[in-house]
Protein backbone atom coordinates (compact mmCIF):
# COMPACT_ATOMS: atom_id res chain seq x y z
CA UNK A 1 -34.63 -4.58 -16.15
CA UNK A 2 -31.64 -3.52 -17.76
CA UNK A 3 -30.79 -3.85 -21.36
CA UNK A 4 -27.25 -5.75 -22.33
CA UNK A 5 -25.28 -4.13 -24.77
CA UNK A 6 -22.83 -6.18 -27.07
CA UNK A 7 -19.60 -4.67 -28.36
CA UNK A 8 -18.27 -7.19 -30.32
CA UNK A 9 -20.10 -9.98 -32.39
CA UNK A 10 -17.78 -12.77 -33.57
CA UNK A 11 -17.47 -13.91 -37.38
CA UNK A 12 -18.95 -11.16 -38.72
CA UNK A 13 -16.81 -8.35 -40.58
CA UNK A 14 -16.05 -5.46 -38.97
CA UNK A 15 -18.09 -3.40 -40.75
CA UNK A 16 -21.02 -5.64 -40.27
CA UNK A 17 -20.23 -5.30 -36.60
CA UNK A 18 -20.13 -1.70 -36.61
CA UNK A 19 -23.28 -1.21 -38.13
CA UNK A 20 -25.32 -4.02 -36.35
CA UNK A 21 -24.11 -2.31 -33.06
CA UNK A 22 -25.33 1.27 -34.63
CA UNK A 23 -28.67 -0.30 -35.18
CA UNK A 24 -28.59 -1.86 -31.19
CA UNK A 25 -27.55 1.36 -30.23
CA UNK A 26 -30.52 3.30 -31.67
CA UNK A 27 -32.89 0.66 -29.91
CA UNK A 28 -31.50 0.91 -26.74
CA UNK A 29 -31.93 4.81 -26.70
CA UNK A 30 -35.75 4.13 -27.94
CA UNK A 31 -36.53 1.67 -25.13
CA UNK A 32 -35.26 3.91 -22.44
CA UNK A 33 -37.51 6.56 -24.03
CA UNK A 34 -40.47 4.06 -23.95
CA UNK A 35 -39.53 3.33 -20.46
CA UNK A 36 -39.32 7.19 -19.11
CA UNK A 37 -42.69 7.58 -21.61
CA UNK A 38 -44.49 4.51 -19.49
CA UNK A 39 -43.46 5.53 -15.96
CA UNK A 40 -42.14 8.68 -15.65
CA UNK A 41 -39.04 10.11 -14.03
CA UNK A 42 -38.73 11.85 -10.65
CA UNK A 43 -35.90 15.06 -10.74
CA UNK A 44 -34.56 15.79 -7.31
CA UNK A 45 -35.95 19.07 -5.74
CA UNK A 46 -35.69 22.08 -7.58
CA UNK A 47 -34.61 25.68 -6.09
CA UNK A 48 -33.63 27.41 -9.13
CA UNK A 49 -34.89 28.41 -12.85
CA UNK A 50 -35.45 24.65 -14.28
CA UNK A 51 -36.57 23.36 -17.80
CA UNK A 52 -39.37 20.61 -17.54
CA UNK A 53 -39.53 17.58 -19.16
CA UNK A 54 -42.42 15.81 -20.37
CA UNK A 55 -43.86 13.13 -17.90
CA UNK A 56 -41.86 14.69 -14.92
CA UNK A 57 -42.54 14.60 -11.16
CA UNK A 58 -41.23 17.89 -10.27
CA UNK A 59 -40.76 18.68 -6.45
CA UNK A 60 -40.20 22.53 -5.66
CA UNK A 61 -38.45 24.07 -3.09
CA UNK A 62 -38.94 27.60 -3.84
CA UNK A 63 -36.83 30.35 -2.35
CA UNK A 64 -38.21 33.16 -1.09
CA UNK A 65 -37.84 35.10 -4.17
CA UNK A 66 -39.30 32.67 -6.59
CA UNK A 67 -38.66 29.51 -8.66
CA UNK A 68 -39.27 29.86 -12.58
CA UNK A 69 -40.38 26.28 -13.92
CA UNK A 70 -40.39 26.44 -18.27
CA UNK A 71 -42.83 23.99 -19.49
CA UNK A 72 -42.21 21.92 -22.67
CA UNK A 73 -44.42 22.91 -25.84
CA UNK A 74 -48.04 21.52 -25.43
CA UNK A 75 -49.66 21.09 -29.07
CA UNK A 76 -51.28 18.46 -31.66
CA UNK A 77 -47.99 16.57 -31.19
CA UNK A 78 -47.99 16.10 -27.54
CA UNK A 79 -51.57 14.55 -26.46
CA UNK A 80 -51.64 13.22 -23.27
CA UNK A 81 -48.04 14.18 -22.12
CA UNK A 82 -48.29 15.17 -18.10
CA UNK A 83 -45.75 17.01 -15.47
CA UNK A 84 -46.84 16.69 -12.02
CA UNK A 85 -45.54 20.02 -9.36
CA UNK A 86 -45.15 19.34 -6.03
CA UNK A 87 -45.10 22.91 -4.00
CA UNK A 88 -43.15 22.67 -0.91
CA UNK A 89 -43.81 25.75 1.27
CA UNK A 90 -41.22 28.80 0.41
CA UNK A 91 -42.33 31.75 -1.91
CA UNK A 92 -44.09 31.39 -5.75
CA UNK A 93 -43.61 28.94 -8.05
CA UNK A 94 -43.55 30.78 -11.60
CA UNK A 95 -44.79 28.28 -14.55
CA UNK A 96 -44.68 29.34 -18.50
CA UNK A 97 -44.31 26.98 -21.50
CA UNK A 98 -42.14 27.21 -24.26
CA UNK A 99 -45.47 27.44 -26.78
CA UNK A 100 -48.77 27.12 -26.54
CA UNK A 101 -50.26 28.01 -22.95
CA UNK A 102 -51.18 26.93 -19.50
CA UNK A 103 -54.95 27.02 -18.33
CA UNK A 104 -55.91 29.14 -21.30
CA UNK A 105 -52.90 32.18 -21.26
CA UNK A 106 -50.02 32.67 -22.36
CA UNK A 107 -48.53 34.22 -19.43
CA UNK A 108 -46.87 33.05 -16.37
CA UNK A 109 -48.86 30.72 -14.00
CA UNK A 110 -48.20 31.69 -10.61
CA UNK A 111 -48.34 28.90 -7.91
CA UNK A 112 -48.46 30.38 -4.03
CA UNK A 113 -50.06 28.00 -2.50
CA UNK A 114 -48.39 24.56 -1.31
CA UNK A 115 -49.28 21.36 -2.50
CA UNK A 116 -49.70 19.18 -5.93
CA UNK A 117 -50.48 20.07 -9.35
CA UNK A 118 -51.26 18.11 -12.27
CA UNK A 119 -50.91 19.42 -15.43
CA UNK A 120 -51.46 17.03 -19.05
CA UNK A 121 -51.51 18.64 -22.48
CA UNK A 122 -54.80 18.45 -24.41
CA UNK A 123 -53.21 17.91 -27.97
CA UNK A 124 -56.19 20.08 -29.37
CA UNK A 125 -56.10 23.31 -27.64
CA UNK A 126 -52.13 23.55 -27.08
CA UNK A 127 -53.02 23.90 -23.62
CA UNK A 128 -51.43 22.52 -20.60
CA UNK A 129 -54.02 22.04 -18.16
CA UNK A 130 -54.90 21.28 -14.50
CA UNK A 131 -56.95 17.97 -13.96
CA UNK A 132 -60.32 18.50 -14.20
CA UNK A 133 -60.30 20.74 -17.67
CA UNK A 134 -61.10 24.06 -18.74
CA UNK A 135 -59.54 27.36 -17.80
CA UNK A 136 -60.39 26.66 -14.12
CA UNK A 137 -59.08 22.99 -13.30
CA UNK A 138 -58.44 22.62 -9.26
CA UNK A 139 -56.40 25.08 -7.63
CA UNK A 140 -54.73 23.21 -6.22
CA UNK A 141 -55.67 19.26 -7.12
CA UNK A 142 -54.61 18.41 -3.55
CA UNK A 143 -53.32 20.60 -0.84
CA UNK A 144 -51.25 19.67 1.83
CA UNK A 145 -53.23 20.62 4.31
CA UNK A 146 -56.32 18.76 2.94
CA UNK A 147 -53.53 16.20 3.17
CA UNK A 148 -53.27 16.49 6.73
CA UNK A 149 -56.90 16.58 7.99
CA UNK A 150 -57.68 13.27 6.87
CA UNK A 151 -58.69 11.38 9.46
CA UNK A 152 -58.11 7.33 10.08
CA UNK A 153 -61.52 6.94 9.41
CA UNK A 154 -61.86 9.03 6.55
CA UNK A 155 -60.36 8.80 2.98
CA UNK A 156 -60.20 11.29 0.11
CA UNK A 157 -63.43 12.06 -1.76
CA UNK A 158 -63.81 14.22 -4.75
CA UNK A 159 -62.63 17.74 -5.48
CA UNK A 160 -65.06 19.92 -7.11
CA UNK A 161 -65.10 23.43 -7.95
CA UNK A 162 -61.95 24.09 -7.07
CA UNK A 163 -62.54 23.59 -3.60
CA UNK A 164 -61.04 21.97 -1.00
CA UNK A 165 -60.62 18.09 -0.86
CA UNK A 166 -63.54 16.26 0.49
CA UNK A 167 -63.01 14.08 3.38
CA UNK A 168 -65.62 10.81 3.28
CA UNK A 169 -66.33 8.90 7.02
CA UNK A 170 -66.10 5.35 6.60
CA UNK A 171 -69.02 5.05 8.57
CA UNK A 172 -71.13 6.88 6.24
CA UNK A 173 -70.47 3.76 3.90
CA UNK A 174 -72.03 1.11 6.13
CA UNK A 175 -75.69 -0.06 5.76
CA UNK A 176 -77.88 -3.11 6.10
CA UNK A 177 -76.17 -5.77 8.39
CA UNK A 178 -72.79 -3.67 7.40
CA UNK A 179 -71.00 -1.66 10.31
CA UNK A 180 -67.60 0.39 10.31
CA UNK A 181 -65.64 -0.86 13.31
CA UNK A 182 -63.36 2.10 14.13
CA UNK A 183 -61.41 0.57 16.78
CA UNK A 184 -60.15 -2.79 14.39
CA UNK A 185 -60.26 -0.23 11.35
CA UNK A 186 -63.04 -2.96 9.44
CA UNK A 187 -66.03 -3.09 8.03
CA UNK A 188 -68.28 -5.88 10.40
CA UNK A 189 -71.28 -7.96 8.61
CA UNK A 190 -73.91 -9.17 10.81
CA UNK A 191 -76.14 -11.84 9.89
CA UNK A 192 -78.97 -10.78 7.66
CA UNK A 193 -81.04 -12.65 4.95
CA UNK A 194 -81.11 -16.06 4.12
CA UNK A 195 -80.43 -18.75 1.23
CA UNK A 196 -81.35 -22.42 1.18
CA UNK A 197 -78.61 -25.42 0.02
CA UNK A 198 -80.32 -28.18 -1.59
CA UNK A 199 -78.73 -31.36 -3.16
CA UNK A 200 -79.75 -32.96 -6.30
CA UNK A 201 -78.67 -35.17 -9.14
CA UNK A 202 -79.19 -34.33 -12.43
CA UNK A 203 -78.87 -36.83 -15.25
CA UNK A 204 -78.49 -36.48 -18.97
CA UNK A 205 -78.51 -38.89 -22.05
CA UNK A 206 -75.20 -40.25 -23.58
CA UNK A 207 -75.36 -38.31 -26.67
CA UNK A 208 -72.22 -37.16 -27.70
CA UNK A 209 -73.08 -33.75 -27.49
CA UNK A 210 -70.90 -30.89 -25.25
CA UNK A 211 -74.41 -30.04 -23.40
CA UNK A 212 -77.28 -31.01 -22.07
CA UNK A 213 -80.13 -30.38 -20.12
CA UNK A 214 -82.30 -31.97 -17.49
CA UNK A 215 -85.08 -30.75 -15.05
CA UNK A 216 -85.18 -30.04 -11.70
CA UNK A 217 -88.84 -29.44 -9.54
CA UNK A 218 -88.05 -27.50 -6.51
CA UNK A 219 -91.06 -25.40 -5.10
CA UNK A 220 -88.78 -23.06 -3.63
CA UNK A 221 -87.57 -22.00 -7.05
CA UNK A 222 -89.31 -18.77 -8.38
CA UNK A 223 -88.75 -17.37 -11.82
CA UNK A 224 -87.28 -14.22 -10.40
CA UNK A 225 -84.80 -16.74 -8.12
CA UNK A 226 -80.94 -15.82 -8.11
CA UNK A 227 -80.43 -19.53 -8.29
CA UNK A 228 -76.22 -20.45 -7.62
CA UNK A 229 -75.11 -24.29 -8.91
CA UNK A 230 -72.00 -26.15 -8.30
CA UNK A 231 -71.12 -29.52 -7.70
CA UNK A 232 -71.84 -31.27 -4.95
CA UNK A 233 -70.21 -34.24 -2.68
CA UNK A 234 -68.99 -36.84 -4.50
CA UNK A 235 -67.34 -40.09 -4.03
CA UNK A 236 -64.93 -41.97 -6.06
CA UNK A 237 -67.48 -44.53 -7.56
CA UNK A 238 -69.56 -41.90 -8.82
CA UNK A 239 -69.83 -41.66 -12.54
CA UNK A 240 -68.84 -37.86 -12.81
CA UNK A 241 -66.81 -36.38 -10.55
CA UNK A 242 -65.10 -32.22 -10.82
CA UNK A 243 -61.78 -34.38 -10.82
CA UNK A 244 -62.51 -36.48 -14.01
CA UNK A 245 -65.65 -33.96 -15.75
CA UNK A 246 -64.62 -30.00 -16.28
CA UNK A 247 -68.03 -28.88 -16.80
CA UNK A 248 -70.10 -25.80 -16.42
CA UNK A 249 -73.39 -25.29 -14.72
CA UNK A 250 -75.82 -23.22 -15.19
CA UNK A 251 -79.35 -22.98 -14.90
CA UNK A 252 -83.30 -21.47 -16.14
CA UNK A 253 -85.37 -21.03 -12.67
CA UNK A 254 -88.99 -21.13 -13.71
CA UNK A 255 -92.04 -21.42 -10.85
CA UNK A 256 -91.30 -24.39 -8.98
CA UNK A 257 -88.84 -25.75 -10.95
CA UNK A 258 -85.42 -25.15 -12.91
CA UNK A 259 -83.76 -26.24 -16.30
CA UNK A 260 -80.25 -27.17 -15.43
CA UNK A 261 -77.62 -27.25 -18.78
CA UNK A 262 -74.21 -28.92 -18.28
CA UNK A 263 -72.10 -28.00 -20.63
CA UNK A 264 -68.16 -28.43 -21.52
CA UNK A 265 -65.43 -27.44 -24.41
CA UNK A 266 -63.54 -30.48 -23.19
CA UNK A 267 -65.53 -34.20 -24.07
CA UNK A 268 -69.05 -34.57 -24.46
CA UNK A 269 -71.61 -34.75 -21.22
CA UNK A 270 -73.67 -37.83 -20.19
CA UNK A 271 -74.56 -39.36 -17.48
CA UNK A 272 -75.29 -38.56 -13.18
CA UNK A 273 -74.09 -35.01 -12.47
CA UNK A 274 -74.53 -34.63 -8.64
CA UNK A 275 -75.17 -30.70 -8.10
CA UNK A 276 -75.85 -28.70 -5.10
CA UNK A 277 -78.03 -25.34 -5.61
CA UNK A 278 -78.41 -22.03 -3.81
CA UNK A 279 -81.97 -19.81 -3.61
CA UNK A 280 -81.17 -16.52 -2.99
């Protein structure tokens, strides 16, 4: 969204003016800032010796001979900051920061191999470092050609050591009543356990409070029971209704039997409360 700027503001002085707009000025220049802080900025692809900015997507079209990339100084100051390199094919792709260092030295970082790296200064070690930490980070965080051999039933895993991306099946992930269809590209659940649906009214004294409870005997109820309530079908001339009542239920299973609370921030609870429960 862009910011308006105002040139003129009528009945004041003209000094007045000139100083309010001084002051607008300044905050305009500090929420772009913000803005480029917050999201980033893309440059357009770089072929020769380029300064980097912090929080910069950088995309690299090296000639053969080389492309020098300066980073900005990575200290106390600068926590956090990142610059992202994309490597597109072509020869090295020469990095070196103004002050401080990058993965632990001082001098250059050479880049030959294509693909993306992620740099983000530490703030404590005035280093700018790969993801992953250290003097060794991933070399490189992604490559293109990990890229490339992902299949349509596959999707990026971790990167450790260094190594190469890891490529995860899909179908690896399915498991009890779960199954990967490849050729709709979904995962398929098949029937498999069960749950009962029971109906009950519960019905609680007119006593002004914001909760109550009542009892419910169900033998079906255990005390280890994953017991799910909600309200059940009601008609207009019923007392309470999810219309009328916003209430809350919840619930104590026990053996055989549960403690049901209603409850609400709105009015106070009385009254029939038809419910319907799930055992699981």
């Amino acid at each position: 969204m862009a910011s308006r700027r105002r040139t003129t503001i009528p009945g004041l002085p003209s000094q007045a003016t000139k100083e309010i707009i001084a002051i607008q000025d300044g905050l305009l220049a500090l929420i772009a800032e913000l803005r480029q802080e917050a999201v980033g900025e893309t440059s357009d692809s770089k072929v020769t010796k380029y300064s980097a900015r912090y929080n910069e997507f950088i995309r690299c079209l090296p000639p053969t001979a080389g492309l020098d990339i300066t980073f900005p100084a990575a200290d106390t100051k600068t926590p956090n900051r990142w610059i992202w390199i994309l490597k597109i094919g072509g020869g090295d792709v020469r990095l070196k920061a103004v002050s401080g260092n990058i993965q632990g030295v001082t001098t250059v970082q050479t880049l030959t191999t294509s693909g993306l790296y992620i740099y983000q200064s530490d703030g404590l070690n005035s280093w700018w470092s790969t993801v992953g930490g250290g003097g060794g980070g991933l070399t490189p965080p992604v490559a293109l050609t990990d890229l490339a051999s992902i299949g349509p039933d596959q999707f990026l895993g971790n990167v450790t050591g260094g190594g190469p991306v890891t490529a995860i099946n899909l179908s690896t992930l399915a498991g009890t009543n779960v199954t990967w269809n490849a050729a709709l590209k979904r995962f398929d659940v098949s029937a498999g356990g069960s749950v009962s649906m029971t109906d009950a009214t519960v019905t609680l004294p007119y006593a002004g409070t914001h909760s109550g409870t009542a009892n419910v005997v169900d033998a079906a109820i255990g005390a280890a029971s994953n017991v799910g309530i909600f309200w059940g079908d009601v008609l207009d001339t019923d007392e309470n209704s999810p219309e009328m009542d916003a209430v809350t239920f919840t619930c104590i299973p026990a053996a055989g039997s549960m403690t049901v609370r209603v409850s609400s921030d709105k009015a106070p609870v009385g009254g029939a409360y038809k419910i319907r429960y799930l055992i699981g």
